[in-house]
Protein backbone atom coordinates (compact mmCIF):
# COMPACT_ATOMS: atom_id res chain seq x y z
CA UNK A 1 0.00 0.00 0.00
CA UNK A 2 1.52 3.54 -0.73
CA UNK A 3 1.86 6.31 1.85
CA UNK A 4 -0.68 8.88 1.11
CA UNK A 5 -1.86 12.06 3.14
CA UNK A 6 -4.40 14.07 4.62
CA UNK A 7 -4.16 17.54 5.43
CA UNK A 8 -6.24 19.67 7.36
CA UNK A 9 -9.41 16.96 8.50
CA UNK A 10 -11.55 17.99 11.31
CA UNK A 11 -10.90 15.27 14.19
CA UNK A 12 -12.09 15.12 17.75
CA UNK A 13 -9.18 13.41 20.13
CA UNK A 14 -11.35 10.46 21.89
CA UNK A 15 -8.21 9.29 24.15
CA UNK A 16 -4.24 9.49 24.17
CA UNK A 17 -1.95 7.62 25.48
CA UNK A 18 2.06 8.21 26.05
CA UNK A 19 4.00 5.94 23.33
CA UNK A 20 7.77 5.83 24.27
CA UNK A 21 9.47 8.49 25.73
CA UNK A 22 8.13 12.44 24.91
CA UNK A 23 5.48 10.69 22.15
CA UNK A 24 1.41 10.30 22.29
CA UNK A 25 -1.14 8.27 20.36
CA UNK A 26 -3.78 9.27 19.93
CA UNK A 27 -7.49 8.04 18.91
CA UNK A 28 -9.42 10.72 16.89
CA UNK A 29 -12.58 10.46 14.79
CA UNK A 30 -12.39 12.46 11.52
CA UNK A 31 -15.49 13.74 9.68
CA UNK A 32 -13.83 11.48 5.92
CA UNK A 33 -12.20 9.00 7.25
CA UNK A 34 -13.41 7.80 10.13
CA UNK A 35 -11.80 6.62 13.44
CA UNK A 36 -8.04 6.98 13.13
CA UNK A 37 -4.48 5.99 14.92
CA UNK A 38 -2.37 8.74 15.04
CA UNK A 39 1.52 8.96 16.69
CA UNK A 40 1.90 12.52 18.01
CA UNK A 41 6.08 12.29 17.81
CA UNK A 42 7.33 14.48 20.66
CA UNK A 43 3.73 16.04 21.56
CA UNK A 44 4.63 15.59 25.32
CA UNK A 45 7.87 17.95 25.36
CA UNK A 46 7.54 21.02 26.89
CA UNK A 47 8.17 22.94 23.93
CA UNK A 48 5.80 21.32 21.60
CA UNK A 49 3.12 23.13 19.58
CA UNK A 50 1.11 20.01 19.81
CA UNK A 51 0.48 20.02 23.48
CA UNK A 52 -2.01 22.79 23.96
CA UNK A 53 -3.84 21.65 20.42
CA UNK A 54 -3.84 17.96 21.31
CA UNK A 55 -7.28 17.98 23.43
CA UNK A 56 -10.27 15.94 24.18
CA UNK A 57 -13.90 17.44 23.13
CA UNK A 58 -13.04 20.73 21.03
CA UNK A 59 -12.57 20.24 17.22
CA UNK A 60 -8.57 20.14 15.52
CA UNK A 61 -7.75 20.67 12.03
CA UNK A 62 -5.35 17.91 11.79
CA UNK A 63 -2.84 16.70 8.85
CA UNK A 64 -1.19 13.09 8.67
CA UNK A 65 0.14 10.78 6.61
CA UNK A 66 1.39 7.02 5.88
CA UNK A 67 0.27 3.30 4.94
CA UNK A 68 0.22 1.39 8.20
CA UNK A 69 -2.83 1.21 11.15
CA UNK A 70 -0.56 3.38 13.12
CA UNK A 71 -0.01 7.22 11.08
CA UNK A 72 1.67 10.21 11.67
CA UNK A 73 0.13 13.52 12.81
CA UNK A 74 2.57 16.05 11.35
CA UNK A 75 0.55 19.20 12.00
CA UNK A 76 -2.59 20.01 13.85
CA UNK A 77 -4.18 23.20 14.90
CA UNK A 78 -7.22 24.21 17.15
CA UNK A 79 -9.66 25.72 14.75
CA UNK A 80 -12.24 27.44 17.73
CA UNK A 81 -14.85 26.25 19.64
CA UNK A 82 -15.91 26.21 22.59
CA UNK A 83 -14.27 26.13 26.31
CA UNK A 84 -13.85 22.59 28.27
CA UNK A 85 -16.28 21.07 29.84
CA UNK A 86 -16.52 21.42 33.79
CA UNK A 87 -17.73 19.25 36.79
CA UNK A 88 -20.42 16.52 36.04
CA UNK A 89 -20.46 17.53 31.95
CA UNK A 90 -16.90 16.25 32.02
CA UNK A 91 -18.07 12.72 32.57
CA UNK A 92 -20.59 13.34 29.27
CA UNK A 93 -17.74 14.15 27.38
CA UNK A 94 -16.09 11.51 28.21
CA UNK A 95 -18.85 9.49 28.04
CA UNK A 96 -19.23 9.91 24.69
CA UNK A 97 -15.93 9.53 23.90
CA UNK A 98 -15.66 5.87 25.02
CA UNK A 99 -18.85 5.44 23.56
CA UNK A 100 -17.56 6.33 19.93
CA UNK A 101 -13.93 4.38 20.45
CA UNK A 102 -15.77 1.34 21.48
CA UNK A 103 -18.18 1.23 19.38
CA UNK A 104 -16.69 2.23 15.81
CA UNK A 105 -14.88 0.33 13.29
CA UNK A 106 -11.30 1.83 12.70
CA UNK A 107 -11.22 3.94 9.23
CA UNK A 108 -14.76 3.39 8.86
CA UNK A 109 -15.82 7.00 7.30
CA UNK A 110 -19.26 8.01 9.02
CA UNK A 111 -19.54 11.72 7.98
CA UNK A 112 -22.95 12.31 9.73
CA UNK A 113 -22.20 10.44 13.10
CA UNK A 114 -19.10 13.17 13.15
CA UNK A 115 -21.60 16.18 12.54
CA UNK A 116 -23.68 14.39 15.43
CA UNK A 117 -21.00 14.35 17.50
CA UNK A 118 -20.37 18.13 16.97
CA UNK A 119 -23.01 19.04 17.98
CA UNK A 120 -23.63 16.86 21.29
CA UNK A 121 -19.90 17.94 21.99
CA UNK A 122 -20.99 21.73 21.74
CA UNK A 123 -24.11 21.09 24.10
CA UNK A 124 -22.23 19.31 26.27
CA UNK A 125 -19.72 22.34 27.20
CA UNK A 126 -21.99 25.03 26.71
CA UNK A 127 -25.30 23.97 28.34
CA UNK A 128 -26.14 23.14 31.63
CA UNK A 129 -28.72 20.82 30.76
CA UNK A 130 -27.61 18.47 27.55
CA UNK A 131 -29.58 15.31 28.76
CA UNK A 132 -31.69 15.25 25.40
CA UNK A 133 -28.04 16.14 23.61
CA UNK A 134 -26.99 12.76 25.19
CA UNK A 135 -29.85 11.03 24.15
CA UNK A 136 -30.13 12.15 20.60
CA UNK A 137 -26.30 11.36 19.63
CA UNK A 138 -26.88 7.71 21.55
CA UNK A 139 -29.68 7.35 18.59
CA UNK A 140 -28.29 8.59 15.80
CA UNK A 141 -24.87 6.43 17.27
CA UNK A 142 -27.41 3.56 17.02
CA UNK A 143 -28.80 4.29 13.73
CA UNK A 144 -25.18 5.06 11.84
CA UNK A 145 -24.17 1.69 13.39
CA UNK A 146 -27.50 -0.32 11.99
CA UNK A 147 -28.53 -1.56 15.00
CA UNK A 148 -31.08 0.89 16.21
CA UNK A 149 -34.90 -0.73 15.41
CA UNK A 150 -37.31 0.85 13.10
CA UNK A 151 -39.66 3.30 15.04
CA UNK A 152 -41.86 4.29 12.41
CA UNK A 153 -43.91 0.67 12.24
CA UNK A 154 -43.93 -1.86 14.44
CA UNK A 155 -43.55 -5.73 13.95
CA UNK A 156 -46.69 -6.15 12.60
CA UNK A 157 -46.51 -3.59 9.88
CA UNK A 158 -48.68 -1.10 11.91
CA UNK A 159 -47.59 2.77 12.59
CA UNK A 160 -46.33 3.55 16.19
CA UNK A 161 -49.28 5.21 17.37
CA UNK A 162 -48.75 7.35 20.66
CA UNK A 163 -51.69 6.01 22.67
CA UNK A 164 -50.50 2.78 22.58
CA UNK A 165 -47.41 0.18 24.62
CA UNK A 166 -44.65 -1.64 23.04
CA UNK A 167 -41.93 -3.83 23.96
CA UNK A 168 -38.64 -3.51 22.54
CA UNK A 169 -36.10 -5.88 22.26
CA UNK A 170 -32.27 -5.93 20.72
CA UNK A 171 -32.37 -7.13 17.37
CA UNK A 172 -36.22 -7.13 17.03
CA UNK A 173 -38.90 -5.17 15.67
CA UNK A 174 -41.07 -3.08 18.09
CA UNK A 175 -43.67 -4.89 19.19
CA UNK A 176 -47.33 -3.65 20.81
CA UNK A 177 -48.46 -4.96 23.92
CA UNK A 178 -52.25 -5.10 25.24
CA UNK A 179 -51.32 -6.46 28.57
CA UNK A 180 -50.42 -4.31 31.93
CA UNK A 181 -47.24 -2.91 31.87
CA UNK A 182 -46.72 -3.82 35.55
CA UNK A 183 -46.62 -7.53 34.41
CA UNK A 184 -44.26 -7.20 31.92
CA UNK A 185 -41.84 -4.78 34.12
CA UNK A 186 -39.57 -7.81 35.02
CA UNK A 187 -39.42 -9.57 31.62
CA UNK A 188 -37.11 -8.82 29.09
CA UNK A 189 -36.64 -6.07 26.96
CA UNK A 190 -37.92 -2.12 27.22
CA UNK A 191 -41.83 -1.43 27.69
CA UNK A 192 -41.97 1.87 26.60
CA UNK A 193 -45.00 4.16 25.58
CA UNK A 194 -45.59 5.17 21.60
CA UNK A 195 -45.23 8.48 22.21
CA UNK A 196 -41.97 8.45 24.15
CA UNK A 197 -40.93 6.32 21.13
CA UNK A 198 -41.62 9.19 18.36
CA UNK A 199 -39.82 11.31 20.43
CA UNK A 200 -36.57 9.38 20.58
CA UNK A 201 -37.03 9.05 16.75
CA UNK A 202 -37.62 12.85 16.10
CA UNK A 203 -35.25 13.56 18.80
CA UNK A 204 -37.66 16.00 20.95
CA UNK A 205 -38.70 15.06 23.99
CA UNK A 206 -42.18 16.25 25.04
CA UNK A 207 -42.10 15.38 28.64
CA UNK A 208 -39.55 13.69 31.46
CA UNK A 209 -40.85 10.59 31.01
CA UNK A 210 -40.25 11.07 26.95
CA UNK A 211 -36.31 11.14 28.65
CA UNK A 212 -36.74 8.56 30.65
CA UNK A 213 -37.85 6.23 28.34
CA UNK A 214 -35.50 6.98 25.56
CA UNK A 215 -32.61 6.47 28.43
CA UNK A 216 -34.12 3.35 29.26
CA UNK A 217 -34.37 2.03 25.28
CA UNK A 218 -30.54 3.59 24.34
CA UNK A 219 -29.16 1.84 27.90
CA UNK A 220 -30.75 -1.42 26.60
CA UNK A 221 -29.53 -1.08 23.13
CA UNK A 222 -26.22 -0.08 24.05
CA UNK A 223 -25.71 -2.68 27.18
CA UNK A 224 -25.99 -5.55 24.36
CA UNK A 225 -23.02 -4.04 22.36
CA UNK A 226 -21.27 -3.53 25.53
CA UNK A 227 -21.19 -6.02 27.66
CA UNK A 228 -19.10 -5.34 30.21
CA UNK A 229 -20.08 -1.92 30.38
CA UNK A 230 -18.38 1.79 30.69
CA UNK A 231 -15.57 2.95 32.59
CA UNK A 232 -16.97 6.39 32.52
CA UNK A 233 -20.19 5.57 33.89
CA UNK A 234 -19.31 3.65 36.32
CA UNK A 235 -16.99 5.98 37.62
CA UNK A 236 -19.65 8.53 37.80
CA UNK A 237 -21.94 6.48 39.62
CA UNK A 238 -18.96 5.40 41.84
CA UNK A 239 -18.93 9.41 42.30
CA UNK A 240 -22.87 9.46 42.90
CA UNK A 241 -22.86 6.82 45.17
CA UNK A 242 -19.93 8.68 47.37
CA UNK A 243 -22.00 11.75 47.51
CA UNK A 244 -25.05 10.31 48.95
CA UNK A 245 -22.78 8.75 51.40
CA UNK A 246 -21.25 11.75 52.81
CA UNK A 247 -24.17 13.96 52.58
């Protein structure tokens, strides 16, 4: 294969790691190519350009080249944004993060799930409140990755109709349910209300149950992909636990 370049593709840095002595690499998600490898030569010296550019949850214009898994970042630049996230949105960010390393395919080009994650990056260092931020990018995450299930008919060929229940299960069509949702609260899979589902599918959530519900379906979607779960949310809950502790 022959050594080619990129120059100046918009990346996010999802996680970094020291290689050698003064080195990094680094795990970014461009908006053409995808999740990418890149070795940082010399980024952790004190006198290199790289180290105040080189950071998690703003956008970088970022240039690299060669052949292998593993390139070469020869130039990278902030390009403006927005300031770092602070206290508990620092656990979204990183959140999300972990959430795109694990879950996509190295040099797998995904244009719109980089747009998507944009935007939940901005909400998540500029609002207070990014909740529904979280829970739109876990959908479209879930869509761009093809296993997010069709919420505009359900199993049976039928329109998701607000008024009514449905169960939904990993790897299945939605399915309505006539019986009491209290009986099927300890089987498996999400029952979830129509409504709350065409809100998680037009991404605007009416009420705080609408939230709730879409949590519930994304957690359940997610949690099959991921077994053994997230080291950023279980630190945060580690953190949550802690605080009810001492208060």
């Amino acid at each position: 294969m022959s050594e080619y370049r990129v120059n100046h593709e918009p990346i996010f840095m999802l996680a970094s790691s020291p290689w050698r002595e003064s080195s990094l690499r680094v795990e970014a998600f461009s908006r053409r190519y995808g999740r990418v490898a890149l070795l940082a030569r010399s980024a952790r010296k004190r006198q290199s350009e790289l180290r105040g550019v080189l950071v998690p949850f703003v956008p970088v214009s970022a240039s690299w080249y060669g052949s292998q898994e593993l390139k070469t970042l020869h130039r990278a630049e902030w390009v403006g944004g927005w300031r770092q996230p602070q206290g508990r949105a620092l656990f979204s960010g990183l959140y999300v993060n972990e959430l795109v390393l694990k879950l996509t395919a190295r040099e797998d080009p995904m244009p719109e799930l980089y747009d998507a994650l944009a935007k939940v990056m901005e909400a998540v260092c500029l609002e207070a409140n990014h909740i529904a931020d979280l829970r739109r990018f876990e959908w479209k995450l879930l869509n761009a990755l093809g296993v997010a299930p069709d919420l505009h008919a359900d199993g049976t060929g039928g329109d998701i109709l607000a008024d009514k229940t449905y169960r939904l299960m990993p790897e299945e069509a939605v399915m309505p349910v006539c019986r009491d949702t209290d009986a099927l609260s300890h089987e498996a899979g999400a029952i979830v209300e129509g409504q709350s589902l065409i809100d998680l599918r037009e991404g605007s959530f009416r009420t705080a149950e609408s939230l709730q519900q879409a949590l519930k379906i994304t957690r359940l979607l997610i949690g099959t992909l991921l077994p053994e779960g997230l080291k950023s949310r279980q630190v945060l809950e580690q953190i949550r636990q802690f605080d009810r502790n001492t208060a």
